[in-house]
Protein backbone atom coordinates (compact mmCIF):
# COMPACT_ATOMS: atom_id res chain seq x y z
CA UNK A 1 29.53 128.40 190.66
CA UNK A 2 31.29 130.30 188.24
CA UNK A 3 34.40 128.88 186.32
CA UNK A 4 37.12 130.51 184.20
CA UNK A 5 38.78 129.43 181.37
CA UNK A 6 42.03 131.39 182.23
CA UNK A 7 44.61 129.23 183.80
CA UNK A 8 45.16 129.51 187.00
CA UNK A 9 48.72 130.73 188.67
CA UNK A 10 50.30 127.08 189.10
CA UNK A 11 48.25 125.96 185.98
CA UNK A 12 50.63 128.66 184.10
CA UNK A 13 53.63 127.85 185.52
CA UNK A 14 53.09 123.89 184.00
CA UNK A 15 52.30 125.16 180.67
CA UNK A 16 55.37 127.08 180.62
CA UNK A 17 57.37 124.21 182.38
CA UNK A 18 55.83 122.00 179.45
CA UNK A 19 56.39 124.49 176.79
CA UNK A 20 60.17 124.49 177.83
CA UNK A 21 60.83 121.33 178.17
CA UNK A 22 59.19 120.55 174.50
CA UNK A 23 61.61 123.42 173.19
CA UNK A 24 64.75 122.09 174.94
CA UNK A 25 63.76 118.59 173.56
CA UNK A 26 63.39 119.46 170.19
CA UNK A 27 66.68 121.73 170.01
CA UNK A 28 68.26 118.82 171.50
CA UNK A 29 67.13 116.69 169.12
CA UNK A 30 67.67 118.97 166.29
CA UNK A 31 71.69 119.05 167.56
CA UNK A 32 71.64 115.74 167.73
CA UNK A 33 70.46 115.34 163.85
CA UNK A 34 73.14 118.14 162.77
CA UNK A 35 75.63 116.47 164.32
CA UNK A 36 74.72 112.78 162.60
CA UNK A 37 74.19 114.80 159.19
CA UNK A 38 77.77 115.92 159.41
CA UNK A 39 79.25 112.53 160.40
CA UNK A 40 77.56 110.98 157.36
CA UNK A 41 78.54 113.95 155.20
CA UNK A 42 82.13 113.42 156.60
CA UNK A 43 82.14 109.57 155.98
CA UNK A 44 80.92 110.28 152.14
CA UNK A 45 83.16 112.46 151.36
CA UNK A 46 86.03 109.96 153.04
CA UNK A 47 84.64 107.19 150.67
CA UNK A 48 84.47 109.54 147.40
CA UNK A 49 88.33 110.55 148.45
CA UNK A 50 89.42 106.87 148.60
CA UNK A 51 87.45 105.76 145.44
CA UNK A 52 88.74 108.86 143.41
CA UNK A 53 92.53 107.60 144.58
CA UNK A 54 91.49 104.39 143.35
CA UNK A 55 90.01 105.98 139.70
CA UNK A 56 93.81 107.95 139.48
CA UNK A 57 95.81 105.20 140.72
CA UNK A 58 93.89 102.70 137.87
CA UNK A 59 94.02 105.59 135.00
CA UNK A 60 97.76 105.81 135.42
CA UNK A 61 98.26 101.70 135.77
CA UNK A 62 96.27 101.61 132.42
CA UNK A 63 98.00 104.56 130.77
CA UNK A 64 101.29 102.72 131.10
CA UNK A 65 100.11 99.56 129.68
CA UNK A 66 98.63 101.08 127.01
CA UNK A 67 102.17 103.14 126.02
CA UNK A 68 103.75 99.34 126.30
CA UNK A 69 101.19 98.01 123.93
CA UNK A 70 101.83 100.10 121.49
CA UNK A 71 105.78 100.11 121.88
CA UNK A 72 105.28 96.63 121.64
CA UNK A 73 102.76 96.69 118.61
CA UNK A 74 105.44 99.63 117.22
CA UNK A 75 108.25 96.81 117.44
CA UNK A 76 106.97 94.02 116.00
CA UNK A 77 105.73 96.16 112.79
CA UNK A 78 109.76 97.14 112.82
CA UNK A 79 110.55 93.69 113.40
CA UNK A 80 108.75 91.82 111.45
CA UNK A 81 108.59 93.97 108.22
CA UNK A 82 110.85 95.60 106.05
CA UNK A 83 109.40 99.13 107.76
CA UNK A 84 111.50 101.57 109.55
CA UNK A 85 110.83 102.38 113.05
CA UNK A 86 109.88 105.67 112.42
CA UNK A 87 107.73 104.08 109.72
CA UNK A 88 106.21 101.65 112.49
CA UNK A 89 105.62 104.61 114.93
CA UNK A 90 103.98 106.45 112.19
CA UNK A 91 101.48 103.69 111.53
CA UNK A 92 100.35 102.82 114.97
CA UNK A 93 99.86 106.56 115.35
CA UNK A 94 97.93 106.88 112.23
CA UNK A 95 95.51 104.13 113.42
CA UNK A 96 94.65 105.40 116.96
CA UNK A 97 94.20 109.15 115.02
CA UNK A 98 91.67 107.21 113.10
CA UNK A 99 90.21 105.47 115.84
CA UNK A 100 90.26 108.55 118.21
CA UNK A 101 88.65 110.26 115.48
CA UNK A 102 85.73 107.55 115.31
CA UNK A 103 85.30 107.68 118.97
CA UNK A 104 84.81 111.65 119.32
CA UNK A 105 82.73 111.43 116.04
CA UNK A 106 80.27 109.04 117.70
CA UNK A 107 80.13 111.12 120.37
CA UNK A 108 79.43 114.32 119.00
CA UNK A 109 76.55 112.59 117.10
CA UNK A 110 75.14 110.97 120.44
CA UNK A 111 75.45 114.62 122.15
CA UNK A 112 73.81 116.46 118.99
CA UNK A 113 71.07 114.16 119.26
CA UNK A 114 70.68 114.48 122.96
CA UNK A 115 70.55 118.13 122.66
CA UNK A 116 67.85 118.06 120.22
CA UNK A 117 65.45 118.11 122.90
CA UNK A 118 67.54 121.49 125.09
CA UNK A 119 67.75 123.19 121.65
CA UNK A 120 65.61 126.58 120.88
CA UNK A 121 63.26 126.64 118.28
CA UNK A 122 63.03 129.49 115.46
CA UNK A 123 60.20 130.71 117.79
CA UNK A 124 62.51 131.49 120.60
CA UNK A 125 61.36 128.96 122.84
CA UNK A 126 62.86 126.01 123.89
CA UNK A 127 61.95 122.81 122.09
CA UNK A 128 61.72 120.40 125.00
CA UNK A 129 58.69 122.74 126.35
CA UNK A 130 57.00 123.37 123.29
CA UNK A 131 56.77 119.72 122.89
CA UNK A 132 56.08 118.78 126.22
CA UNK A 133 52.08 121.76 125.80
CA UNK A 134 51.37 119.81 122.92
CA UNK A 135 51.71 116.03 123.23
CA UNK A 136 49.85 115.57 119.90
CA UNK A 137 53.19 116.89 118.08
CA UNK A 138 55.11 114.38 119.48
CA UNK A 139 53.66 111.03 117.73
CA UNK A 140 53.23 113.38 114.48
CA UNK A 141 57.36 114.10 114.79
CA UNK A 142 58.21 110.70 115.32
């Protein structure tokens, strides 16, 4: 009785049948995915398109409201007070300089102080990764 491990003729031709059909399956079924990835894709991109419209449509309704306010502010300083109009304009434009200075002064300070961490050290290496090999530093920083 001997045996063989080799497959036999019609034994081959099912492996290769199976081998096939597992390779048509699975590049059928990677199509398929591509084809669902890009749908998605294209339906996120749609929804950032409409929302962005939104964002630009909303930025301009509040741009114009906020030019009213201030004509409106700008006429009841004129108005109301002995002032000039170009004395009135001068004012209100004077106080959102100060105020837009404030704003961009916070700022800066909130970014400096992120940046702290992305900044390089007098040793040439970046302070975020020096602290992060010696943990012990940290708590003595603090």
């Amino acid at each position: 009785m001997e045996t063989s491990l080799q497959p036999h003729g019609e034994d081959k031709e099912t492996i290769t049948r199976l081998i096939r059909g597992i390779l048509q399956d699975t590049l059928g079924l990677f199509s398929k995915e591509l084809i669902a990835a890009k749908l998605e894709i294209k339906q996120e991109v749609t929804k950032a398109l409409r929302s962005g419209v939104s964002l630009a449509i909303g930025g301009f309704i509040l741009a114009v409201g906020f030019i009213l306010l201030s004509l409106m502010f700008v006429s009841i300083l004129a108005i109301y007070t002995p002032l000039p109009i170009w004395a009135s304009l001068g004012i209100v434009a004077l106080v959102y300089c100060i105020a837009g200075a404030m704003v961009l002064w916070t700022g800066k300070n909130r970014c400096a102080a992120r940046n702290r961490m992305c900044a390089i050290s007098p040793s040439g290496q970046p302070v975020a990764s020096r602290l992060l090999k010696k943990p012990y530093r940290i708590a003595m920083q603090s």
